[in-house]
Protein backbone atom coordinates (compact mmCIF):
# COMPACT_ATOMS: atom_id res chain seq x y z
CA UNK A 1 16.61 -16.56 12.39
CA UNK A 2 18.33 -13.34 11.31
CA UNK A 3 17.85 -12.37 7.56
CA UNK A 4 20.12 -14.07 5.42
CA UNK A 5 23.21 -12.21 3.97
CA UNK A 6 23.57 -13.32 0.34
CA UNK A 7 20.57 -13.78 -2.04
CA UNK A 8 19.40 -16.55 -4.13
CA UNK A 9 20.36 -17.37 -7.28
CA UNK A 10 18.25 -15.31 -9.86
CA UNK A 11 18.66 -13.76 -13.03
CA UNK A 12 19.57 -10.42 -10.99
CA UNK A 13 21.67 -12.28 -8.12
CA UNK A 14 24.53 -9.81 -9.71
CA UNK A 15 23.04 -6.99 -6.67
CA UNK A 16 25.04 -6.02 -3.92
CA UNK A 17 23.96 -8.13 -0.96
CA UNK A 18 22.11 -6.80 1.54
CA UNK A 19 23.38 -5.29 4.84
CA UNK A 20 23.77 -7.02 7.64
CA UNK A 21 21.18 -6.55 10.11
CA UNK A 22 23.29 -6.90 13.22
CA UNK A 23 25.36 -4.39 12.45
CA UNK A 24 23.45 -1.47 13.29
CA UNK A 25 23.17 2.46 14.65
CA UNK A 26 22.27 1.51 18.32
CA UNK A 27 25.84 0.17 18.54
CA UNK A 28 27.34 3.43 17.65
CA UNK A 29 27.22 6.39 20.09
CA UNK A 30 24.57 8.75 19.35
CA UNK A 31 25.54 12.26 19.34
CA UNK A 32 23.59 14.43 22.16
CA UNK A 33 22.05 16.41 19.93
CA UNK A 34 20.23 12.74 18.55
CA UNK A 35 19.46 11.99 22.08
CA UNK A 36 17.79 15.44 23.38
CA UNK A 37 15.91 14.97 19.81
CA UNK A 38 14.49 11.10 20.84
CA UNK A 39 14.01 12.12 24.56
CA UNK A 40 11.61 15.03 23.61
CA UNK A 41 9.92 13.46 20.78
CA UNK A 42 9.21 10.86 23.23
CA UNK A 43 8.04 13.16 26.51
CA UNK A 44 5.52 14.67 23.49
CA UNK A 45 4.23 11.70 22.14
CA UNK A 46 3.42 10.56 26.33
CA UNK A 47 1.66 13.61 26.32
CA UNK A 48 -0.53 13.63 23.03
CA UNK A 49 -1.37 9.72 23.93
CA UNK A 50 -2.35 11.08 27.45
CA UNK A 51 -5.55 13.35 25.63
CA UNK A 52 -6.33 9.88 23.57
CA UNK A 53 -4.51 11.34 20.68
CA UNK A 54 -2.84 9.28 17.98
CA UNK A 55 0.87 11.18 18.38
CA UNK A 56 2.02 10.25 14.89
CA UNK A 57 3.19 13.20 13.64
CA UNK A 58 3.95 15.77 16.47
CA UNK A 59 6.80 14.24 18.03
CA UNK A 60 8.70 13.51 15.01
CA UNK A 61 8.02 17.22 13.58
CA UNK A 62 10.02 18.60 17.11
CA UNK A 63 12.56 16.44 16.96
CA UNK A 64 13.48 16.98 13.34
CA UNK A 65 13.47 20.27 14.32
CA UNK A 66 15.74 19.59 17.55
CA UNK A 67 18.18 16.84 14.94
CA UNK A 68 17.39 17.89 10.77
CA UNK A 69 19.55 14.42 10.31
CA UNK A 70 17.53 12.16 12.45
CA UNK A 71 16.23 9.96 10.03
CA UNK A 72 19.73 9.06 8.57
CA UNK A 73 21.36 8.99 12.31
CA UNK A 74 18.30 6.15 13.66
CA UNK A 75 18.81 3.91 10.26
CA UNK A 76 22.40 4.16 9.69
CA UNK A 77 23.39 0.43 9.45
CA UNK A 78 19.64 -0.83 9.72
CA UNK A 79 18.33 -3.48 7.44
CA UNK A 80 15.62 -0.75 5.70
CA UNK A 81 12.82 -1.45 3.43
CA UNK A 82 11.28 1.56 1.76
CA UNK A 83 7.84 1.24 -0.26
CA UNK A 84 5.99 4.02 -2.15
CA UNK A 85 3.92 4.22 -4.91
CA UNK A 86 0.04 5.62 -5.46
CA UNK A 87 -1.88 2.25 -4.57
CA UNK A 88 -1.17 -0.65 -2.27
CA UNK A 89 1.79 1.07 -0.04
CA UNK A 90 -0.14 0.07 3.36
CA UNK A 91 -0.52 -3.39 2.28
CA UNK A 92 2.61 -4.19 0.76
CA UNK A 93 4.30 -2.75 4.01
CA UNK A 94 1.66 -5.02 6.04
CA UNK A 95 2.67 -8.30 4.06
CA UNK A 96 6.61 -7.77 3.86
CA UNK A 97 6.38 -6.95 7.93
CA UNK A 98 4.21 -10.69 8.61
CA UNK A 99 6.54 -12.21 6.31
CA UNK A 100 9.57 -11.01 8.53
CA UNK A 101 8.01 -11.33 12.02
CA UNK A 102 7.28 -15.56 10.70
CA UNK A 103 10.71 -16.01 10.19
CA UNK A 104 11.89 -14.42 13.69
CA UNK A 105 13.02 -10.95 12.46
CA UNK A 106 11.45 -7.80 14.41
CA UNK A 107 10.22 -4.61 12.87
CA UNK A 108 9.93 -1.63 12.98
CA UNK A 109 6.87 0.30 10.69
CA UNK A 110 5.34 3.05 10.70
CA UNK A 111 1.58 0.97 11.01
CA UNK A 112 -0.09 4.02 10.90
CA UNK A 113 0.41 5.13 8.09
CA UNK A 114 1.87 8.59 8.54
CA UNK A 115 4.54 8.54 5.54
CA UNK A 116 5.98 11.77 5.47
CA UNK A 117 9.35 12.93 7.58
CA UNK A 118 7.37 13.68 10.30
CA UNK A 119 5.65 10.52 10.77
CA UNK A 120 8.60 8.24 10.01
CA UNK A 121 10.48 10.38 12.43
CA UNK A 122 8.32 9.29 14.97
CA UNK A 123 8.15 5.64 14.11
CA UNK A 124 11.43 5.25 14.63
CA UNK A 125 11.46 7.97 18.43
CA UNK A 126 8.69 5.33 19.62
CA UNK A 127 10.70 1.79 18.94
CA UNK A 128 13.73 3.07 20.16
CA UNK A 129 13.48 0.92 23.70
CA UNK A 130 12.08 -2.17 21.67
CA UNK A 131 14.98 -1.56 18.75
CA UNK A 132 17.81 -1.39 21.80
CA UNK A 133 16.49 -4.61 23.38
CA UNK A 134 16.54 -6.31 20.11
CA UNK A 135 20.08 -5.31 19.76
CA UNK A 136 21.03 -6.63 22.80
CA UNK A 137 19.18 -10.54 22.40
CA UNK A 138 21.26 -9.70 18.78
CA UNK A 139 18.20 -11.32 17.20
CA UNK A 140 17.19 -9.75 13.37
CA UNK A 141 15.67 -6.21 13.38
CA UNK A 142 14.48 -4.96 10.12
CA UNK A 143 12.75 -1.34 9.36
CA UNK A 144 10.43 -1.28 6.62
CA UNK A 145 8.36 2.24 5.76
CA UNK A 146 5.75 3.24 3.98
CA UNK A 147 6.58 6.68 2.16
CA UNK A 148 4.56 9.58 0.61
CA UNK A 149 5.16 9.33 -3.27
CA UNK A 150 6.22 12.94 -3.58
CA UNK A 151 8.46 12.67 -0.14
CA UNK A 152 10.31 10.14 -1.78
CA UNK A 153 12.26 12.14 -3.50
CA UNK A 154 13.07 14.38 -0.91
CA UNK A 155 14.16 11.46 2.32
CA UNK A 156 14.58 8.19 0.43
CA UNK A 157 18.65 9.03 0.78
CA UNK A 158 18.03 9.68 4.51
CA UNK A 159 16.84 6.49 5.14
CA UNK A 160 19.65 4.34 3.80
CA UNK A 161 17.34 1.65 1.99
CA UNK A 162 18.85 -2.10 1.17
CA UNK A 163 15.49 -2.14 -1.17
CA UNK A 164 12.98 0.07 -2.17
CA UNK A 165 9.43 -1.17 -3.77
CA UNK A 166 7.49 1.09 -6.33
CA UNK A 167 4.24 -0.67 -6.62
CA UNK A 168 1.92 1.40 -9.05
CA UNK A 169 1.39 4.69 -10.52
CA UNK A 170 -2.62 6.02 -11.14
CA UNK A 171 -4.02 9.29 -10.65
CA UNK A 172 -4.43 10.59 -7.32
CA UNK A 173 -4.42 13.92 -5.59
CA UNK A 174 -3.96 16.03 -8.54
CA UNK A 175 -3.47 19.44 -6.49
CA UNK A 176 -0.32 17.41 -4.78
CA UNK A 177 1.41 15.35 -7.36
CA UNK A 178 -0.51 16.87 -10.61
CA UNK A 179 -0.06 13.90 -13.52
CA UNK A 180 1.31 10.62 -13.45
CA UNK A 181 4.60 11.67 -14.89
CA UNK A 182 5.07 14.50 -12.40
CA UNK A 183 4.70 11.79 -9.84
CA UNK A 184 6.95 9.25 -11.13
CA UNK A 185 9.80 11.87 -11.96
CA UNK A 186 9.48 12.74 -8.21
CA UNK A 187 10.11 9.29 -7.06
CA UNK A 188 12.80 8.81 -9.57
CA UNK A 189 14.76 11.93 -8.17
CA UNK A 190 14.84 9.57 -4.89
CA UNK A 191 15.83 6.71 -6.95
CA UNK A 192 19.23 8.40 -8.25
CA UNK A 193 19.97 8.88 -4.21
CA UNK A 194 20.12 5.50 -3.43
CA UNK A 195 22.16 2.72 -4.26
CA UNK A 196 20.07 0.05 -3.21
CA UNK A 197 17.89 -2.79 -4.83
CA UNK A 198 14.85 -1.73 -6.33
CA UNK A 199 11.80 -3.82 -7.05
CA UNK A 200 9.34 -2.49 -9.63
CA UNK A 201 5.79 -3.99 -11.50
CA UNK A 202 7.19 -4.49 -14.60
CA UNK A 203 2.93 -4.19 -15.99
CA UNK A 204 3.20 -0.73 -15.15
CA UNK A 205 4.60 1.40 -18.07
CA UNK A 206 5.64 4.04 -16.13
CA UNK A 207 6.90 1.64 -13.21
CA UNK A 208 9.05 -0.40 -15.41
CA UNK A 209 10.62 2.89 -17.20
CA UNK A 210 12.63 3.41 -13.49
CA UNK A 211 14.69 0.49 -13.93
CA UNK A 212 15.82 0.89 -17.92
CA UNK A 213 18.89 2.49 -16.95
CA UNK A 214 19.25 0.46 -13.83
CA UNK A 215 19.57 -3.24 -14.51
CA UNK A 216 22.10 -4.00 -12.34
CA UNK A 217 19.52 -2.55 -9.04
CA UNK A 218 16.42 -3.63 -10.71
CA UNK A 219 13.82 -6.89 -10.09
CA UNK A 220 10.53 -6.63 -11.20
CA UNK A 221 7.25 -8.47 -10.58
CA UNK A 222 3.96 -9.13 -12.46
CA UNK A 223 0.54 -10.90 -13.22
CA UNK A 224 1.22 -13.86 -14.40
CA UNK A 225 0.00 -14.10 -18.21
CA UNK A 226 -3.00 -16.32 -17.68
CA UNK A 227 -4.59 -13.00 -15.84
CA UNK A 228 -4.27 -11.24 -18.68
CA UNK A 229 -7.33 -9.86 -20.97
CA UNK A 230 -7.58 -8.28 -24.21
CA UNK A 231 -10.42 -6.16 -23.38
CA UNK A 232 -9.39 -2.60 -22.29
CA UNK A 233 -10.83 -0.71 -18.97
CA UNK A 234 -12.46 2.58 -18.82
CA UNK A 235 -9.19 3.98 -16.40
CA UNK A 236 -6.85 1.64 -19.12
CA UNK A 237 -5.74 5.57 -20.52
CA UNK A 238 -3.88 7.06 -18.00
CA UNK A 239 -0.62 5.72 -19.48
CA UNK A 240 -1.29 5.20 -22.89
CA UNK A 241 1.72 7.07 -24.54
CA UNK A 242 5.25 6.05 -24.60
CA UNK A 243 7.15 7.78 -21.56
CA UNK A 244 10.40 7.79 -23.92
CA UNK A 245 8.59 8.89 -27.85
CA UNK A 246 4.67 9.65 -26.88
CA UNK A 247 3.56 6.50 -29.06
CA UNK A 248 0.93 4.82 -28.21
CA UNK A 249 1.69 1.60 -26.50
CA UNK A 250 0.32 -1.90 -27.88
CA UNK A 251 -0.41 -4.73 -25.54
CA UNK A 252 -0.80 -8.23 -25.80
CA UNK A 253 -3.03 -7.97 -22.42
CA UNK A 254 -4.39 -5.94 -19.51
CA UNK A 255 -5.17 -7.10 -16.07
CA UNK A 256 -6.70 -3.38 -15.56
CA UNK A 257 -6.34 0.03 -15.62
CA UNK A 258 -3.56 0.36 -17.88
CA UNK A 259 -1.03 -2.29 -16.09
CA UNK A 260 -0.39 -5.13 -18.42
CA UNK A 261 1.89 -6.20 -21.09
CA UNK A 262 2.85 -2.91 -23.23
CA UNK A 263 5.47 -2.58 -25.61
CA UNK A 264 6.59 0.73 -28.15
CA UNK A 265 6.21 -0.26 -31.26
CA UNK A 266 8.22 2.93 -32.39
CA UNK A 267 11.35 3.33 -29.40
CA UNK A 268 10.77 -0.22 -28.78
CA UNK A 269 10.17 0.51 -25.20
CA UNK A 270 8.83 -3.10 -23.82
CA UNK A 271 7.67 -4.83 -20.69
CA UNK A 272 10.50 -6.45 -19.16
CA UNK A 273 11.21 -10.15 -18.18
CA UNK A 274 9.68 -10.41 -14.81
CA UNK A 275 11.53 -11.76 -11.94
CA UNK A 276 8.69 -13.01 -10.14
CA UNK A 277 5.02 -13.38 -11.31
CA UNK A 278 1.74 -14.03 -9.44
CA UNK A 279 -1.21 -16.19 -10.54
CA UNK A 280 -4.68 -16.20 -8.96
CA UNK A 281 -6.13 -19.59 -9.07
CA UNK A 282 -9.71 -20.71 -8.63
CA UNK A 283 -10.88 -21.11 -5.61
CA UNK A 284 -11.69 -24.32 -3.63
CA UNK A 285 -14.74 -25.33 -3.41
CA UNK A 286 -14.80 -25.52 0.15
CA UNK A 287 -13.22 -22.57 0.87
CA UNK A 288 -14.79 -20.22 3.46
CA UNK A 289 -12.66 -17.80 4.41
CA UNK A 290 -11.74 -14.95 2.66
CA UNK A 291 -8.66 -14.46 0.56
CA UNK A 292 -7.29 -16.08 -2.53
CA UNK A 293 -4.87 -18.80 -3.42
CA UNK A 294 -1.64 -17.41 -5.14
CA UNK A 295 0.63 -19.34 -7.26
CA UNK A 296 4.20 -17.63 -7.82
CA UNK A 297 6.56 -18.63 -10.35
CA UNK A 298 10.29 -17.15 -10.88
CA UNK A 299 12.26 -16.22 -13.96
CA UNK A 300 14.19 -20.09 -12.87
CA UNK A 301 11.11 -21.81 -13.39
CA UNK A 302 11.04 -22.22 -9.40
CA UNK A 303 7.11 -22.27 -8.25
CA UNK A 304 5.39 -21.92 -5.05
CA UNK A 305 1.83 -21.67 -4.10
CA UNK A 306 0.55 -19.75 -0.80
CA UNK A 307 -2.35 -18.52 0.49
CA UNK A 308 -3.03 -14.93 0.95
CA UNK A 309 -6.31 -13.85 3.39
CA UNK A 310 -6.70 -10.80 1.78
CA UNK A 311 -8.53 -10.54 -1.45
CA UNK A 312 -8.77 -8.52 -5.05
CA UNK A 313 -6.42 -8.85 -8.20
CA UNK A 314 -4.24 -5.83 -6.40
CA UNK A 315 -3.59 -7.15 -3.38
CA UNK A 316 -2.56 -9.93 -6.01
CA UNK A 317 -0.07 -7.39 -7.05
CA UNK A 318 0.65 -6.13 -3.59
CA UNK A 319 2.00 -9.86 -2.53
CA UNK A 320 4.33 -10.44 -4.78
CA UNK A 321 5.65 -7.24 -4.87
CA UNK A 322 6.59 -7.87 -1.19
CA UNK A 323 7.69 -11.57 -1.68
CA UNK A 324 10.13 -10.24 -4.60
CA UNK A 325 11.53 -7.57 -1.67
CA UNK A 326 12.27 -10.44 0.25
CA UNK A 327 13.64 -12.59 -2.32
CA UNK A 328 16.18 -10.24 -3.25
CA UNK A 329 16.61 -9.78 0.91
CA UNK A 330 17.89 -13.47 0.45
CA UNK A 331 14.84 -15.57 1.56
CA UNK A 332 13.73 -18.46 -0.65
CA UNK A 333 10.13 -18.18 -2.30
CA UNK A 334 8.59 -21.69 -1.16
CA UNK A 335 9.26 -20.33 2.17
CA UNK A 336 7.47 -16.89 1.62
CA UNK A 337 4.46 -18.28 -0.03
CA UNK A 338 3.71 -20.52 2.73
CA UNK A 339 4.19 -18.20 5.28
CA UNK A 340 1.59 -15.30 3.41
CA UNK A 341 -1.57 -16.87 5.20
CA UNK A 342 -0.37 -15.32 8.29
CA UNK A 343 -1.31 -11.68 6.84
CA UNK A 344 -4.00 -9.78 7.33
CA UNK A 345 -5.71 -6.65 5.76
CA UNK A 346 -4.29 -3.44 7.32
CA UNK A 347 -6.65 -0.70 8.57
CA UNK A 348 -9.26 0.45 6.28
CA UNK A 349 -7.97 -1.99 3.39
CA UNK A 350 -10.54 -4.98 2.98
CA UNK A 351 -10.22 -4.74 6.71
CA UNK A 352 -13.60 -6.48 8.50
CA UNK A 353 -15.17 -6.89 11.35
CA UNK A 354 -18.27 -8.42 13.06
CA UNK A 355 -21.37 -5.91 14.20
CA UNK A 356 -24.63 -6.64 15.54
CA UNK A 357 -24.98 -9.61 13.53
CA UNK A 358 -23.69 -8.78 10.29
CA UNK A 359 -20.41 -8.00 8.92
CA UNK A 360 -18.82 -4.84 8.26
CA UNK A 361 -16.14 -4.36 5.69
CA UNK A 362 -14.07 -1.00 5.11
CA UNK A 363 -12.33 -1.02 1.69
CA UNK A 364 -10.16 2.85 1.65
CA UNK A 365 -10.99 3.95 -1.96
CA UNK A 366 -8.93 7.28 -2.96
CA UNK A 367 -8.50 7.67 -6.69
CA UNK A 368 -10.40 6.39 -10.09
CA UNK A 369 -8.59 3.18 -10.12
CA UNK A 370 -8.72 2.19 -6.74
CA UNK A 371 -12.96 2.56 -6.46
CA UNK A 372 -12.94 0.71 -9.99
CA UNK A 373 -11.33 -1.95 -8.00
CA UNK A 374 -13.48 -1.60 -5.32
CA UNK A 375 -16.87 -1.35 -7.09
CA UNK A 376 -16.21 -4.49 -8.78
CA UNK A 377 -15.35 -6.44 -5.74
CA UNK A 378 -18.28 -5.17 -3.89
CA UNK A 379 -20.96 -5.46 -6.80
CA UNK A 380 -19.77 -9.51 -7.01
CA UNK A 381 -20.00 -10.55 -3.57
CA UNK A 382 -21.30 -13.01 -2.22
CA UNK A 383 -22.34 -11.63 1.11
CA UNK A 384 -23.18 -8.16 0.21
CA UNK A 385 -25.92 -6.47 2.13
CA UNK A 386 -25.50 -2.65 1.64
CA UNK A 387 -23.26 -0.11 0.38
CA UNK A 388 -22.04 3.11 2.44
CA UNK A 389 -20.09 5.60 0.31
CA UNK A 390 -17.69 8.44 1.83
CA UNK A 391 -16.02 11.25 0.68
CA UNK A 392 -13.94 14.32 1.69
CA UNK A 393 -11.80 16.64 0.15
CA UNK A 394 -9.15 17.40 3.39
CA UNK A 395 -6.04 18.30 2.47
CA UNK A 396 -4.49 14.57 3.07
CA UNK A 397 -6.90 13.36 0.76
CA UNK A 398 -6.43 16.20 -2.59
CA UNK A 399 -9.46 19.02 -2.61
CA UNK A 400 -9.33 18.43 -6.04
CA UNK A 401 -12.90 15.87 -6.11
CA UNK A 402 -12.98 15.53 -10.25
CA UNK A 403 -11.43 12.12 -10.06
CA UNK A 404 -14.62 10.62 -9.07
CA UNK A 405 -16.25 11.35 -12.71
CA UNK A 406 -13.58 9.43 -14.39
CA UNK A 407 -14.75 5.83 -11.44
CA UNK A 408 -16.81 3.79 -13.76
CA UNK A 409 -19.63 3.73 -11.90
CA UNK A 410 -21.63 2.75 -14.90
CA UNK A 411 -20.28 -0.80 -15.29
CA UNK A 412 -21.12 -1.66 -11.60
CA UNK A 413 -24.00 -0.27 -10.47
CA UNK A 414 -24.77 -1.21 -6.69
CA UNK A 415 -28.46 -2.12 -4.94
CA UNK A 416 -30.69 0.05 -3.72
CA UNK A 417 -29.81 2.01 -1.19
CA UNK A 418 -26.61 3.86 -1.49
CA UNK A 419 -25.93 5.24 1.81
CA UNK A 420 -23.36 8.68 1.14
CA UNK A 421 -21.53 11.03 3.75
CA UNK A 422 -18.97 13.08 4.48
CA UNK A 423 -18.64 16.28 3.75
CA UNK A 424 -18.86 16.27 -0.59
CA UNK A 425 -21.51 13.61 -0.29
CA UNK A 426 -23.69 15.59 -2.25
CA UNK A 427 -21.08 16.04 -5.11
CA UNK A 428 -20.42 12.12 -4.78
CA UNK A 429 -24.19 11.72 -5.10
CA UNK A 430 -24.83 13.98 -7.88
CA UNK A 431 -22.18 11.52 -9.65
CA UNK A 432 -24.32 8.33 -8.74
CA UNK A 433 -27.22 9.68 -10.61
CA UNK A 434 -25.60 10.44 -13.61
CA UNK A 435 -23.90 7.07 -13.46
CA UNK A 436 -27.07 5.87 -13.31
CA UNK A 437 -28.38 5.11 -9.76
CA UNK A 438 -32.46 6.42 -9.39
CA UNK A 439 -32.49 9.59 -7.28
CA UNK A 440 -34.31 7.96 -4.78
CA UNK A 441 -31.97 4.97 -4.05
CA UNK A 442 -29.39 7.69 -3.20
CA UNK A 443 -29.46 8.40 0.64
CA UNK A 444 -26.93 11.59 1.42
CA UNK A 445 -26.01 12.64 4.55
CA UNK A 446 -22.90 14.33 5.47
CA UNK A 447 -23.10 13.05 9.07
CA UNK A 448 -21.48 10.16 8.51
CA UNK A 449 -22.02 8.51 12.18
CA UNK A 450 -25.64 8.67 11.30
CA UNK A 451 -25.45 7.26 7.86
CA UNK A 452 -23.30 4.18 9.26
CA UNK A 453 -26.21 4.06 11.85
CA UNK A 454 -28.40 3.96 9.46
CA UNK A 455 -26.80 1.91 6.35
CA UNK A 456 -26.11 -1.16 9.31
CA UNK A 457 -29.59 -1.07 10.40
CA UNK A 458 -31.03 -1.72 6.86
CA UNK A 459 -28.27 -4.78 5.87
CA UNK A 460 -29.68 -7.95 6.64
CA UNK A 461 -28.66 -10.07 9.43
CA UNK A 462 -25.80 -12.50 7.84
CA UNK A 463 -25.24 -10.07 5.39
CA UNK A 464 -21.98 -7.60 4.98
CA UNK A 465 -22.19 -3.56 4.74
CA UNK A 466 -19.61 -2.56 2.36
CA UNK A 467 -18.30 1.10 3.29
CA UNK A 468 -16.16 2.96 0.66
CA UNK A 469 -14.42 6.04 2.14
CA UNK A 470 -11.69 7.94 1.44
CA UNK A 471 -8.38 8.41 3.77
CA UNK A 472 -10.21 11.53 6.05
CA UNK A 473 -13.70 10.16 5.76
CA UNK A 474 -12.23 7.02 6.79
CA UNK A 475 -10.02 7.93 9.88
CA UNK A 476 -13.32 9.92 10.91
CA UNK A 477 -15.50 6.81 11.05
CA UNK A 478 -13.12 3.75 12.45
CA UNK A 479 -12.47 6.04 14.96
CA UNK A 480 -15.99 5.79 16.20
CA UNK A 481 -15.84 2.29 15.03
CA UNK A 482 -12.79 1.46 16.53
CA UNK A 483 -14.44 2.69 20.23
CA UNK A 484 -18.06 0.93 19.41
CA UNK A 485 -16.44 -1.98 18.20
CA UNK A 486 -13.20 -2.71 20.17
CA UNK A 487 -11.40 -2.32 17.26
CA UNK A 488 -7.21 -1.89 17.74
CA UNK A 489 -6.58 2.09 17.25
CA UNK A 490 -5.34 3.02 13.78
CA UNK A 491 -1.79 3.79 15.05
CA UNK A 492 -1.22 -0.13 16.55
């Protein structure tokens, strides 16, 4: 099945239709320049992969330098999918890319995660013999990329998008993106490059505001009203204010942080309708595996329910902002929410795994927000047997540490013993006491081999070790876990 070339009838099926897949840049002659660009980038990648290294960045950074218009000459034509956004980019890319490859359509992603130029750049050097045999069986081929919030702005244009999906905006890396504005302004300068569909969480404030003056491009998703609460969150401040007037918004509900439904009561700034939301519905009582059952409804009144093996309210989020991408791609919704139970948790996000007779579960936390969610997963489970805590301050994951003072570590405070590494465990730990964990239930290490040596040994047999990291720390471990553990490499 090839994706389909007109979309279904919706309150926005005004859009352009999407391009068609078939037609693409493999049938046009590449200029020599393009070639000499793919045929090194590939010769270094072969190399780096020959020392065991991951080769995600190297070979595109030559080749861009060998071909500056790469990027636009390999997706000229192409059927692209761009998503960006602070939280859920991996796993909205992950769930758009199973929902594809169910209904015959192959990809082409950037599954490791490397999101800037570089990265995508050599994405798209590696699939080159896989794209060109697609071509030829003239069977779908979609690209869909995950992209670096303030890179957005910069390549979005490059990568001729038929839709582009903003999922979220919270704190994160302050020394990169410095506040939330600065970091949606950068994404919007990508969004005036492109004329392509544009899918936005309408419970984000700051979200939304990108499609006000772009109706005719603009879908949006959201939690369904029954997830709503009237109680606010410690993180529910980071866009309190009007992005138009500075007035405080008013909302009729949160589902946390500070998404939910917000409206100006001085501009009159408001929520808009939402395309598609997403309910989260108990769970069957003999239900054993892990995930949640979803239950979408449209604008229409159409309905569908699915399955989703990945759980957490923001992976809630994450789904429908990738079934709403494919909506407006032209595939119908009963369809999509049946297929979602073929997903699974990319690396590092709720991904887990079976060792020495427990289970181990590796949930990437990077910014306030995100270990909120995290904390209050963990602290509920069922299964839990131990907590393991990372944290660095590389350059990919923001020196700047402060965010971890605003994590309400308070409201969820986790059994005795924390396990912490990496190398600003002690800073992380210092936190912990003053949110209220005993000094001596805090077990800091940087060594974080040892500590995961450790934290295992102590969680009972049956029982799951939760692990908390952030992007460095975390690379740095499932590397070792990934060799321990037969675990697929980062970059697959």
């Amino acid at each position: 099945m090839i994706l389909p070339a007109t979309k279904p009838t919706t309150n926005n099926s005004t859009k352009n239709p999407p391009k068609d897949p078939l037609k693409n840049s493999a049938n046009q002659r590449l200029s020599l320049r393009t070639r000499f660009a793919i045929a090194l980038g590939r010769a270094v990648s072969r190399i780096l992969r020959l020392f065991g290294r991951g080769a995600t960045t190297l070979p595109g950074r030559i080749s861009l330098i060998v071909d500056p218009g790469l990027l636009s000459h390999l997706t000229a034509g192409r059927q692209v999918f761009l998503v960006t956004g602070t939280n859920g980019k991996t796993t909205t890319v992950r769930i758009i890319c199973t929902l594809l490859e169910q209904n015959g359509v192959q990809v082409t992603t950037n599954t490791s995660g490397a999101n800037l130029d570089t990265g995508l750049a050599t994405t798209l050097i590696s699939a080159q013999a896989a794209i060109r045999t697609a071509d030829r069986r003239s069977t779908g081929n979609a690209f869909v990329f995950e992209i670096d919030e303030a890179y957005f702005g910069k390549i979005a244009d490059q990568l001729n998008p038929a839709v582009a999906v903003v999922t979220n905006f919270f704190r994160d890396q302050l020394d990169r993106y410095g506040e939330l504005r600065t970091t949606r302004n950068l994404i919007e300068k990508g969004l005036t490059k492109i004329d392509s569909d544009i899918v936005l969480n309408a419970d984000d404030s700051l979200c939304a505001s990108l499609g006000r003056y772009r109706p005719e491009q603009a879908s949006y998703f959201a939690m369904a009203p029954e997830m709503l609460t009237e109680q606010p969150t410690r993180s529910s401040d980071e866009a309190s204010y009007c992005t138009y007037c500075g007035e405080r918004y008013q909302y009729n509900g949160r589902s946390y942080g500070h998404l939910g439904r917000f409206h100006c009561p001085q501009c009159g700034f408001t929520h808009p309708e939402p395309d598609l939301t997403v309910q989260v519905l108990p769970a069957n009582a003999d239900q054993k595996e892990q995930g949640q059952q979803l239950l979408f409804r449209t604008t229409a009144g159409e309905q569908a329910q699915g399955f989703l093996p990945i759980p957490g309210i923001h992976n809630a989020y994450n789904a429908a902002a990738a079934v709403l991408a494919l909506q407006t791609a032209g595939y119908p919704l009963p369809v999509l929410a049946s297929q979602l139970a073929a997903a699974s948790p990319a690396f590092g996000r709720m991904e887990r795994f079976s060792a020495e007779g427990r289970e181990v579960c590796l949930l990437l936390v990077k910014n306030p927000v995100g270990m909120d969610r995290a904390l209050e997963y963990v602290t509920a489970a069922d299964d839990f047997g131990g907590s393991f805590l990372l944290l660095n301050s590389e350059e990919p994951d923001g020196r700047d540490i402060s965010w971890i003072w605003d994590v309400d570590f308070e409201s969820n405070p986790m059994s005795a013993p924390v396990y912490i590494a990496g190398k600003r465990c002690h800073d992380l730990a210092l936190r912990l006491y003053y949110g209220g964990q005993p000094r001596a239930a805090l077990i800091s290490d940087p060594d974080s081999i040892a500590q995961f040596e450790r934290a295992l040994a102590k969680c009972p047999v049956g029982r799951c070790l939760y692990i908390l990291p952030n992007y460095t720390a975390m690379l740095h471990l499932r590397a070792y876990l990934a060799d321990r553990y037969n675990l697929r490499p980062f970059w697959e």
